[in-house]
PDB file of N, CA and C in Angstrom:
ATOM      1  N   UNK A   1     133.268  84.616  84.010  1.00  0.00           N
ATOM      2  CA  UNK A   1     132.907  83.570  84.940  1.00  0.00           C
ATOM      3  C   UNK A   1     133.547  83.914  86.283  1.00  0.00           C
ATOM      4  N   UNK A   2     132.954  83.344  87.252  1.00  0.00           N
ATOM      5  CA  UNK A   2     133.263  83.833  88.767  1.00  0.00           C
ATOM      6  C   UNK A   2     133.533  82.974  89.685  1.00  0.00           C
ATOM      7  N   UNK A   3     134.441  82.630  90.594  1.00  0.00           N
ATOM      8  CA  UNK A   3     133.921  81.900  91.533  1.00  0.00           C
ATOM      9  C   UNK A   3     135.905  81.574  91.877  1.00  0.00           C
ATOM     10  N   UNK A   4     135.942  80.577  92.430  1.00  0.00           N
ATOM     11  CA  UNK A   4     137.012  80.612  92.903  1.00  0.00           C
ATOM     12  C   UNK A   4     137.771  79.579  91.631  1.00  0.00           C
ATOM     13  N   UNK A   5     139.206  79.587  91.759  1.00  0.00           N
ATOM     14  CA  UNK A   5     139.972  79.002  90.660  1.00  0.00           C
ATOM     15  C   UNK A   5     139.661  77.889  90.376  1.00  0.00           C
ATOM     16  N   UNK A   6     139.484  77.248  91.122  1.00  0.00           N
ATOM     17  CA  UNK A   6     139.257  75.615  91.058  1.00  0.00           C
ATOM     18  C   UNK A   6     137.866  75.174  90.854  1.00  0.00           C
ATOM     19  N   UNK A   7     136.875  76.174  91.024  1.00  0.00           N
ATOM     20  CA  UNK A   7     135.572  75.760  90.190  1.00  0.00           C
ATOM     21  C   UNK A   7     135.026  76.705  88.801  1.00  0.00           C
ATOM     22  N   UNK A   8     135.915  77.452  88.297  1.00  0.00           N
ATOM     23  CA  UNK A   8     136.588  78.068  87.064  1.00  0.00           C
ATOM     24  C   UNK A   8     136.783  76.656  86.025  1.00  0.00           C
ATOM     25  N   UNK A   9     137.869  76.565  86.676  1.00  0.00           N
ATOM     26  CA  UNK A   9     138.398  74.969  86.191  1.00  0.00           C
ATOM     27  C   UNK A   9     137.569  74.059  86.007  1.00  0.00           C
ATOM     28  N   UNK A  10     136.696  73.778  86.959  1.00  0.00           N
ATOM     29  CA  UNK A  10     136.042  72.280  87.136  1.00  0.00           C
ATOM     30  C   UNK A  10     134.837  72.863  86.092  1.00  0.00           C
ATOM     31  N   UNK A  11     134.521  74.249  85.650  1.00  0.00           N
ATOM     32  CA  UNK A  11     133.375  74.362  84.781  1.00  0.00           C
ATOM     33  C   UNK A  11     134.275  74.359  83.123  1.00  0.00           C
ATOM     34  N   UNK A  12     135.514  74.682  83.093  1.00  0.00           N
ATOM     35  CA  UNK A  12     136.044  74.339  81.888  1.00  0.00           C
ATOM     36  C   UNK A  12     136.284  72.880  81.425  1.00  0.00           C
ATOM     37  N   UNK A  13     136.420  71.562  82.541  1.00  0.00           N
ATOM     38  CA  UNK A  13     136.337  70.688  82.073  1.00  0.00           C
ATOM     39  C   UNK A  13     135.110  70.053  81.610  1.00  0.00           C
ATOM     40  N   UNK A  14     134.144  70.506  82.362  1.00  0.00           N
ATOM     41  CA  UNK A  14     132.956  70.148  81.861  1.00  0.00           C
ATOM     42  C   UNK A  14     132.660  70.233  80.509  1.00  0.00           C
ATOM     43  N   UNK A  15     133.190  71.101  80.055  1.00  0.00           N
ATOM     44  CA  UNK A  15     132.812  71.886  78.584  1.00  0.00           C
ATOM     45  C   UNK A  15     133.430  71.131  77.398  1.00  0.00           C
ATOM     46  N   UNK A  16     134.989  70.229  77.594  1.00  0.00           N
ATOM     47  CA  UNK A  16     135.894  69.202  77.420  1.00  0.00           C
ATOM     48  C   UNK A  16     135.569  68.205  77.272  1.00  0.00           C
ATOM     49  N   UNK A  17     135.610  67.701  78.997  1.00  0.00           N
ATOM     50  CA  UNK A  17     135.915  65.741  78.922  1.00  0.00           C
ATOM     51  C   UNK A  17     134.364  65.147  78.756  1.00  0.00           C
ATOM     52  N   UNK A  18     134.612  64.060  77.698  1.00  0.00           N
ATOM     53  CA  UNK A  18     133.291  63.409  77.241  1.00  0.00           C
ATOM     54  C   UNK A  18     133.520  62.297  77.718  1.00  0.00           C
ATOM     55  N   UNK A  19     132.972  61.843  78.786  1.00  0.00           N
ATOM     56  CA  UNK A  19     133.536  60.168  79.312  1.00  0.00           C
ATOM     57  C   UNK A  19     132.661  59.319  78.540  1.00  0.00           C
ATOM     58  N   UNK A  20     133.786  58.483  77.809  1.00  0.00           N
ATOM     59  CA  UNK A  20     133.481  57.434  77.026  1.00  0.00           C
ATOM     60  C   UNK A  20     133.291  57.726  75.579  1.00  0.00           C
ATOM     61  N   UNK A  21     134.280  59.229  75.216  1.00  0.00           N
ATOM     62  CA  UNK A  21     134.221  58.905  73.853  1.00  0.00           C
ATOM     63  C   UNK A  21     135.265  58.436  73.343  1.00  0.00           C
ATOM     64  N   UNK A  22     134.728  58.180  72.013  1.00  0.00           N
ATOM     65  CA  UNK A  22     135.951  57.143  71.396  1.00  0.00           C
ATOM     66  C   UNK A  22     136.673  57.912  70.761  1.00  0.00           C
ATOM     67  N   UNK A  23     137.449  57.719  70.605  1.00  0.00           N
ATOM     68  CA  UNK A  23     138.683  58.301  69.799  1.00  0.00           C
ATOM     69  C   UNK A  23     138.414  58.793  68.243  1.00  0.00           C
ATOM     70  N   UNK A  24     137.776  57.998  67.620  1.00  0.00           N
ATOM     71  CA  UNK A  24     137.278  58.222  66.085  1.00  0.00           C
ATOM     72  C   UNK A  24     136.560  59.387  65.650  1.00  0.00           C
ATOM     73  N   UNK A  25     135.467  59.217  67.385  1.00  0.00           N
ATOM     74  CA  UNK A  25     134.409  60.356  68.035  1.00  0.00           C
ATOM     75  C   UNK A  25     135.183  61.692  67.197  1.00  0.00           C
ATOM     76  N   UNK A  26     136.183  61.505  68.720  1.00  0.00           N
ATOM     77  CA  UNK A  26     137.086  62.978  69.034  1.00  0.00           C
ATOM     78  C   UNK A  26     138.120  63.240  67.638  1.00  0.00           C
ATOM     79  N   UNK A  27     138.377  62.389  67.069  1.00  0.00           N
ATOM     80  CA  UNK A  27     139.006  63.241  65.032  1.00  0.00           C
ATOM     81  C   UNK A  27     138.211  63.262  64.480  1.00  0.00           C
ATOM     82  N   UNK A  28     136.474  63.204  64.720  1.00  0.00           N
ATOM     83  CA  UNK A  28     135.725  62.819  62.855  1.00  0.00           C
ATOM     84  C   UNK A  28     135.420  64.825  63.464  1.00  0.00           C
ATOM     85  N   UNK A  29     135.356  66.131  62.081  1.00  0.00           N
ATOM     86  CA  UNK A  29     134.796  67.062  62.584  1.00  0.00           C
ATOM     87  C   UNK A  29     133.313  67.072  62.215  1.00  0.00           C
ATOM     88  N   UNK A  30     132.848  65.901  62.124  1.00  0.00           N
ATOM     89  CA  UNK A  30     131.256  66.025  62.193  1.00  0.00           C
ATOM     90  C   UNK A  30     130.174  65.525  62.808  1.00  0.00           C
ATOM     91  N   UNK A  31     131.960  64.882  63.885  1.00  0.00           N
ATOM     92  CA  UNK A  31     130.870  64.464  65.307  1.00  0.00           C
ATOM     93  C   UNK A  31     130.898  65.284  66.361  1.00  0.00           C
ATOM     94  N   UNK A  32     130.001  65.031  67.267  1.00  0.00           N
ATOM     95  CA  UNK A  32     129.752  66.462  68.351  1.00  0.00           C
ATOM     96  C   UNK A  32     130.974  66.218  69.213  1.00  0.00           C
ATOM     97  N   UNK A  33     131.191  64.996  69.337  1.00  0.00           N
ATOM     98  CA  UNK A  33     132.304  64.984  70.504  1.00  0.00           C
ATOM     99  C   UNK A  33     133.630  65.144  69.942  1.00  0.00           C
ATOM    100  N   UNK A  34     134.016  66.445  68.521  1.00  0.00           N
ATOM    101  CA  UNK A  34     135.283  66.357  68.126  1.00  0.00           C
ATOM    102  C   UNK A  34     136.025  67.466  68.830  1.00  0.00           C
ATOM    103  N   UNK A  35     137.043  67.063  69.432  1.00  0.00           N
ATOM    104  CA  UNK A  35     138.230  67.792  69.924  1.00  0.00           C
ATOM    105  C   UNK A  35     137.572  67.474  71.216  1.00  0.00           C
ATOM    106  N   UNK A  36     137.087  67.055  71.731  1.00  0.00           N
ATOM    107  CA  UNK A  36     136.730  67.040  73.262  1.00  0.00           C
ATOM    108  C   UNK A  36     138.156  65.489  73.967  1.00  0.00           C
ATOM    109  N   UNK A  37     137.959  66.015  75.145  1.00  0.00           N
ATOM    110  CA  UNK A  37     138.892  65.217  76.084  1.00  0.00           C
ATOM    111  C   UNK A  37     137.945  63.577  76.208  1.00  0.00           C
ATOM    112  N   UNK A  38     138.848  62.667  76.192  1.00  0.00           N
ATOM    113  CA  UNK A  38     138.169  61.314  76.420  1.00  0.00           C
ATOM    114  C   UNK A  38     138.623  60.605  77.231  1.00  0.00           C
ATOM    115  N   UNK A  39     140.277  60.954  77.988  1.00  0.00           N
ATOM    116  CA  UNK A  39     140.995  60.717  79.014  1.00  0.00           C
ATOM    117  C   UNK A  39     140.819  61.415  80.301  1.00  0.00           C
ATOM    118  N   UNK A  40     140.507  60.530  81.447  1.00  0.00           N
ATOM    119  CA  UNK A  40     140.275  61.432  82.791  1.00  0.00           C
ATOM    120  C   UNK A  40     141.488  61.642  82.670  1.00  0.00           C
ATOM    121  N   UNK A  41     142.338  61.388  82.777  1.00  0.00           N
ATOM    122  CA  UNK A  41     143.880  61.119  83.266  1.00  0.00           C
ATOM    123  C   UNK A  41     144.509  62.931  82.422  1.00  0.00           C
ATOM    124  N   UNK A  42     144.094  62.879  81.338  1.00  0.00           N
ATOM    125  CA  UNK A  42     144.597  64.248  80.149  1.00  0.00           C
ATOM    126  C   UNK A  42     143.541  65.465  81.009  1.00  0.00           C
ATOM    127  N   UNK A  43     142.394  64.634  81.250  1.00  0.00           N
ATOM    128  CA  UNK A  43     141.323  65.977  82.299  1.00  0.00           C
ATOM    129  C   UNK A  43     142.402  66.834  82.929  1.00  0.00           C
ATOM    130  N   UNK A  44     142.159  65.804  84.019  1.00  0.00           N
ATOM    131  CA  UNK A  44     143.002  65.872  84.934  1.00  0.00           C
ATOM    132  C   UNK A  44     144.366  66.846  85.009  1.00  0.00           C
ATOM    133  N   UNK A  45     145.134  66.427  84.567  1.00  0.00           N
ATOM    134  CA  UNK A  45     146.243  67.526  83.747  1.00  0.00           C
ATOM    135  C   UNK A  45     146.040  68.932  83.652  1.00  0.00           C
ATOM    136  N   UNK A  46     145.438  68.172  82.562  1.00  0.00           N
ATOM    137  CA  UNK A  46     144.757  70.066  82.125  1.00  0.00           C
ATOM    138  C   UNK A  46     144.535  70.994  83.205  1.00  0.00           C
ATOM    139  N   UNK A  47     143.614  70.438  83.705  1.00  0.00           N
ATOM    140  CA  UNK A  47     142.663  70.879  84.801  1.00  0.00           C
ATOM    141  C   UNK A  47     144.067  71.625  86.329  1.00  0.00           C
ATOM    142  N   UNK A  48     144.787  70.474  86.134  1.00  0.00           N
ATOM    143  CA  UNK A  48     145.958  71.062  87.172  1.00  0.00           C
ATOM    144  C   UNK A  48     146.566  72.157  86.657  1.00  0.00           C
ATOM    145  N   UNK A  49     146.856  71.608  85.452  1.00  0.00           N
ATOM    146  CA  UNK A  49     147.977  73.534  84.906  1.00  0.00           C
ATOM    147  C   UNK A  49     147.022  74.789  85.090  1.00  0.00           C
ATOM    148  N   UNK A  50     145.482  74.789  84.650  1.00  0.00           N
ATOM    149  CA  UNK A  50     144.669  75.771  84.668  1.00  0.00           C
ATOM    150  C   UNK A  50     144.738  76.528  85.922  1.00  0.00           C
ATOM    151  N   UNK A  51     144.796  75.155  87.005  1.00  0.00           N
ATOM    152  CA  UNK A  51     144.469  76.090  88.404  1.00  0.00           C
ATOM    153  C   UNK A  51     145.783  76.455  88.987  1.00  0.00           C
ATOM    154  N   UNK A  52     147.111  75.656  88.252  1.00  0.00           N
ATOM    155  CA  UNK A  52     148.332  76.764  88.392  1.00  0.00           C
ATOM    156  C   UNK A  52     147.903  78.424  87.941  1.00  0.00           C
ATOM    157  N   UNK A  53     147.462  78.251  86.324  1.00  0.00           N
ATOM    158  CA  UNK A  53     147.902  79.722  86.031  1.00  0.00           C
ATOM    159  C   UNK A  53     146.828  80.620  86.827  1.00  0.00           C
ATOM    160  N   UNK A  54     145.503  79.558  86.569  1.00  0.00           N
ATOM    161  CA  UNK A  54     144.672  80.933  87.633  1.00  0.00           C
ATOM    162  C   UNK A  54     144.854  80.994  88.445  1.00  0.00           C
ATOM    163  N   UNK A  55     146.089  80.318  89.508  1.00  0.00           N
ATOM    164  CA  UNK A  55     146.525  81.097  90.862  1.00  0.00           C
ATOM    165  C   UNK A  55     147.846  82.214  90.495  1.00  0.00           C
ATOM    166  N   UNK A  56     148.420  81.941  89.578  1.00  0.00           N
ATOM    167  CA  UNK A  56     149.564  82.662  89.196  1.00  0.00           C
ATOM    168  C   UNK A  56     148.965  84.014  88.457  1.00  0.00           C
ATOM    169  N   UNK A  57     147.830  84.169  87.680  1.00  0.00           N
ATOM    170  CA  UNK A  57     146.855  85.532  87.150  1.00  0.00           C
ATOM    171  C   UNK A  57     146.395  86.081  88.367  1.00  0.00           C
ATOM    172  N   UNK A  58     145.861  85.454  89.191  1.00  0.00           N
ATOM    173  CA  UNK A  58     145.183  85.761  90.628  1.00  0.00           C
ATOM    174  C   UNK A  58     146.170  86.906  91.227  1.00  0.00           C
ATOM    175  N   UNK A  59     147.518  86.209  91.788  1.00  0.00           N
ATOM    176  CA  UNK A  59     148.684  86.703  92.111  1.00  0.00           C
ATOM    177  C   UNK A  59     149.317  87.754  91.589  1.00  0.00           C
ATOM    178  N   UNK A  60     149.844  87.737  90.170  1.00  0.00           N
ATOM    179  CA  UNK A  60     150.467  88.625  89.669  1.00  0.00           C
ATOM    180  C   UNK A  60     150.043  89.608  88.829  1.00  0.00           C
ATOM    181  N   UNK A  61     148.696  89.265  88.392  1.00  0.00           N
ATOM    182  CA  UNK A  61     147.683  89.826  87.470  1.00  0.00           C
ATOM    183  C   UNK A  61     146.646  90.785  88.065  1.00  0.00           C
ATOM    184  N   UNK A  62     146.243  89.855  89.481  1.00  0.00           N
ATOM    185  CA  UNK A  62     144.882  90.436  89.987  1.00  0.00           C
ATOM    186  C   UNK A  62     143.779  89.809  89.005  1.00  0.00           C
ATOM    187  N   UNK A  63     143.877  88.687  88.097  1.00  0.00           N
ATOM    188  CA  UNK A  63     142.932  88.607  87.338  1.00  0.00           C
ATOM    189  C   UNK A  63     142.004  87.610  87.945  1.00  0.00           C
ATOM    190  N   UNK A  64     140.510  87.191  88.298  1.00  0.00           N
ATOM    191  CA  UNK A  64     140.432  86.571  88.678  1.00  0.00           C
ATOM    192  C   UNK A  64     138.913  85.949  87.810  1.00  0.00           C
ATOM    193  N   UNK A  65     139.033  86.548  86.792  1.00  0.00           N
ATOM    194  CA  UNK A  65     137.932  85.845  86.101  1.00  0.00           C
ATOM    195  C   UNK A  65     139.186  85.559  85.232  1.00  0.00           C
ATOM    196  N   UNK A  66     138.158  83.927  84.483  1.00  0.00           N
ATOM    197  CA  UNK A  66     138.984  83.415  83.451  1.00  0.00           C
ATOM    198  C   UNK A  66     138.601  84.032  81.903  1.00  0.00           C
ATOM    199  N   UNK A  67     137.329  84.399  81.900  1.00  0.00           N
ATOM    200  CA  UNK A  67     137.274  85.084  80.620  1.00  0.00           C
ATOM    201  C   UNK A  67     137.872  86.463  80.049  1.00  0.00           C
ATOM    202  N   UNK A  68     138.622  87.004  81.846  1.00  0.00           N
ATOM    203  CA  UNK A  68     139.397  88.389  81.134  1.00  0.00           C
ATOM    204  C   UNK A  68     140.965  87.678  80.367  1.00  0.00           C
ATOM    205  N   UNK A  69     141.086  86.586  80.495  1.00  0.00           N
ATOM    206  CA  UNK A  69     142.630  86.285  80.087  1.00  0.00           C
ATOM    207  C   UNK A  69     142.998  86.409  78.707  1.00  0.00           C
ATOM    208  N   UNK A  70     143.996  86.984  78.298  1.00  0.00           N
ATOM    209  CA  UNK A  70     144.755  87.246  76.860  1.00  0.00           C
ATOM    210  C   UNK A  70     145.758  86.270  76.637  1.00  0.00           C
ATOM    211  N   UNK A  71     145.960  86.485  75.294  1.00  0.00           N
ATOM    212  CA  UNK A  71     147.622  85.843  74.758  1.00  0.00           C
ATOM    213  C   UNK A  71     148.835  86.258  75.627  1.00  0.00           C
ATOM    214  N   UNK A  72     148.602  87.375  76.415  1.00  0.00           N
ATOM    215  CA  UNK A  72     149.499  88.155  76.927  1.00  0.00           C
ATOM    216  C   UNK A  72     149.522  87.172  78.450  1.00  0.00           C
ATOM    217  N   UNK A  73     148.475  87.046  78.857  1.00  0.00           N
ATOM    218  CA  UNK A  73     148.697  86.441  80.143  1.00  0.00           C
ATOM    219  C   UNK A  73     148.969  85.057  80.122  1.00  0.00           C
ATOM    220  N   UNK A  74     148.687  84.425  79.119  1.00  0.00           N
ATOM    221  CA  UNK A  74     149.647  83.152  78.379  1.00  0.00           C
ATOM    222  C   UNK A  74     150.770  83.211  78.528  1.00  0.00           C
ATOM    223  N   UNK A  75     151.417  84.013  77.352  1.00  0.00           N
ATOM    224  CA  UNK A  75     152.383  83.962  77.133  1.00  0.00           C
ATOM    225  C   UNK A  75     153.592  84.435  78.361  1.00  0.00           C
ATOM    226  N   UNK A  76     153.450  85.272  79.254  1.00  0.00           N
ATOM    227  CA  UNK A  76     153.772  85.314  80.786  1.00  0.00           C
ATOM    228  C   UNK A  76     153.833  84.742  81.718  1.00  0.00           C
ATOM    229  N   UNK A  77     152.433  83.792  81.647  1.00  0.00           N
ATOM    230  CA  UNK A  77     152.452  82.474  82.612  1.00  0.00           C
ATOM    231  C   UNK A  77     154.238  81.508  81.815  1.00  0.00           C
ATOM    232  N   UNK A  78     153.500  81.476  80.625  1.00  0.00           N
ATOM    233  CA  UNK A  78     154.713  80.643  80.303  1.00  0.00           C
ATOM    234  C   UNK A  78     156.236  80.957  80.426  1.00  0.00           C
ATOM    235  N   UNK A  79     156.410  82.115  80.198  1.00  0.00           N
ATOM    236  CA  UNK A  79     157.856  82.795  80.617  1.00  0.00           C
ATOM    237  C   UNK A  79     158.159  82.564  82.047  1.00  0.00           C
ATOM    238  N   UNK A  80     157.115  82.643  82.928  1.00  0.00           N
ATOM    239  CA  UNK A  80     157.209  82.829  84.155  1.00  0.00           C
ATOM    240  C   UNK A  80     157.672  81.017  84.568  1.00  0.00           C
ATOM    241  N   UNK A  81     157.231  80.477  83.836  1.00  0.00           N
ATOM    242  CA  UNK A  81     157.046  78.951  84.502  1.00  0.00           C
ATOM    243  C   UNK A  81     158.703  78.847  83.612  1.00  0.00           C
ATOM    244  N   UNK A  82     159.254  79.314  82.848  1.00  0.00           N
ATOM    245  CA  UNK A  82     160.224  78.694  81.739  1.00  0.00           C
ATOM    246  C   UNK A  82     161.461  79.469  82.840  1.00  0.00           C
ATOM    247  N   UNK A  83     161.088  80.381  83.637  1.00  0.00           N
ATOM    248  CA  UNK A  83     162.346  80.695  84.098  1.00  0.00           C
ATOM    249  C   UNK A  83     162.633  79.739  85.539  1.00  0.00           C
ATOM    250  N   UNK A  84     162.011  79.178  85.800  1.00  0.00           N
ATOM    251  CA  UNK A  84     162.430  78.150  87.128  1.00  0.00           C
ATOM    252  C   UNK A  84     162.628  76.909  86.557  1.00  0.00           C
ATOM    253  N   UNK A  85     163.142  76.733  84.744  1.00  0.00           N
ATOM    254  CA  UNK A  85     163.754  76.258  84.708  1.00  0.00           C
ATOM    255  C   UNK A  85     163.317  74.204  84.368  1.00  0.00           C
ATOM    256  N   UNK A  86     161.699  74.656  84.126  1.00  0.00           N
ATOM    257  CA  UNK A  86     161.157  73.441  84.069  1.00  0.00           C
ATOM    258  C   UNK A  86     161.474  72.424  82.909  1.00  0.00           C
ATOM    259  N   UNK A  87     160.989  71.191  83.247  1.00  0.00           N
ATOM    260  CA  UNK A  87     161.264  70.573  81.690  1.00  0.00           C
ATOM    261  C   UNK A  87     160.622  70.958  80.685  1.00  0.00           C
ATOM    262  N   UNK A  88     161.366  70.671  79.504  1.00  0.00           N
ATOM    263  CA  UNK A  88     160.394  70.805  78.473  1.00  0.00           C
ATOM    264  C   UNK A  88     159.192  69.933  77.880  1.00  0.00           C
ATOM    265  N   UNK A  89     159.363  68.858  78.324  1.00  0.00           N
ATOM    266  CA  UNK A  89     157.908  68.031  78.526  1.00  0.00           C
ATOM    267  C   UNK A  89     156.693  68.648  79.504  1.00  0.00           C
ATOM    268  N   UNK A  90     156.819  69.450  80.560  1.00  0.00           N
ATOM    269  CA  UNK A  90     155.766  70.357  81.431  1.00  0.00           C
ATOM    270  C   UNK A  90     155.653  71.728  80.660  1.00  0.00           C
ATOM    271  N   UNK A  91     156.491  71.799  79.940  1.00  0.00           N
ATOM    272  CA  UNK A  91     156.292  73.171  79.347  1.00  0.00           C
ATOM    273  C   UNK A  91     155.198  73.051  77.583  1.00  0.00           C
ATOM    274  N   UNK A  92     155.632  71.878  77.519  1.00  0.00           N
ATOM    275  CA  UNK A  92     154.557  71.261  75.946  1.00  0.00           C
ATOM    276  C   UNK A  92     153.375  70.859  76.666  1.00  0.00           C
ATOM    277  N   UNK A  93     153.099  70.446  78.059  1.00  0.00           N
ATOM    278  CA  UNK A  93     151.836  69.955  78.840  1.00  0.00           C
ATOM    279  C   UNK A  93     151.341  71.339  78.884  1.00  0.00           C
ATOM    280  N   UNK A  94     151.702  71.946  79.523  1.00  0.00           N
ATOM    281  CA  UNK A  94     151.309  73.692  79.663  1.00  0.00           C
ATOM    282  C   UNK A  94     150.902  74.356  78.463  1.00  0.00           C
ATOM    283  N   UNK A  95     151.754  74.340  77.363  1.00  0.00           N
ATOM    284  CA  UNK A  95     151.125  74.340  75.555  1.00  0.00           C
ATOM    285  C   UNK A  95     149.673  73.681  75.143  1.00  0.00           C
ATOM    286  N   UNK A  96     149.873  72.567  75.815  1.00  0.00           N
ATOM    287  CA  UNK A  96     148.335  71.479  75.105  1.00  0.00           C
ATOM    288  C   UNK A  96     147.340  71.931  76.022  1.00  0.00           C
ATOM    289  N   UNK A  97     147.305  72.003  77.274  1.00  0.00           N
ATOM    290  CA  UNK A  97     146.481  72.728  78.196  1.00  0.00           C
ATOM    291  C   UNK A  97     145.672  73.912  77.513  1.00  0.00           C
ATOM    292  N   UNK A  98     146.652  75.093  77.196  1.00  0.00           N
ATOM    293  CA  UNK A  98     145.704  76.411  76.781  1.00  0.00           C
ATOM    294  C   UNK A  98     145.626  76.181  75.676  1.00  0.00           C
ATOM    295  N   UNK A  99     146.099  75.442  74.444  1.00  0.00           N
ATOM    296  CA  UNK A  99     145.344  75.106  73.110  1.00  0.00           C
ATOM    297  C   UNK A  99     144.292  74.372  73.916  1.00  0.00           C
ATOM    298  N   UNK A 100     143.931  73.768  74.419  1.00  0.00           N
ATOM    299  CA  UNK A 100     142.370  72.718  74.466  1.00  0.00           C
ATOM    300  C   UNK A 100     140.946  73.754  74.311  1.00  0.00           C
TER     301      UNK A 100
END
């Protein structure tokens, strides 16, 4: 995928947030809307850490598509963010982000 970080992003939430599903929706696995986002607010989030790391892959990677990214560039973003020392509540937000 191509384009600049932040509409990278805005096409991964699309793929996510289901406005107005219900919760029951998002645990039954034999409804379409399971595992999808139902909170703008959790969107949202997400959507911010993403366009951290794809400016931080951009930067230190040169990567600038999101489909070249590995475990490796995960797991780096996260080292990278763990050494300035952040909380560990932004660092489990940053976890739930790239599981989604």
């Amino acid at each position: 995928m191509r384009g600049s970080v932040y509409f990278q992003s805005a096409e991964l939430i699309k793929c996510l947030y289901v406005e107005g599903a219900k919760k029951i929706e998002r645990i039954d696995p034999n409804h379409k809307n399971y595992e999808s986002l139902g909170s703008y607010l959790t969107a949202k989030a997400y959507r911010d850490v993403w366009n951290n790391m794809f400016l931080y892959l951009a930067e230190h990677w040169k990567i600038k598509d999101t489909e070249k990214i590995t475990s490796e560039h995960v797991a780096a973003y996260m080292s990278y963010k763990s050494e300035y020392h952040v909380s560990h509540q932004y660092l489990q937000k940053i976890n739930a982000a790239m599981r989604a």
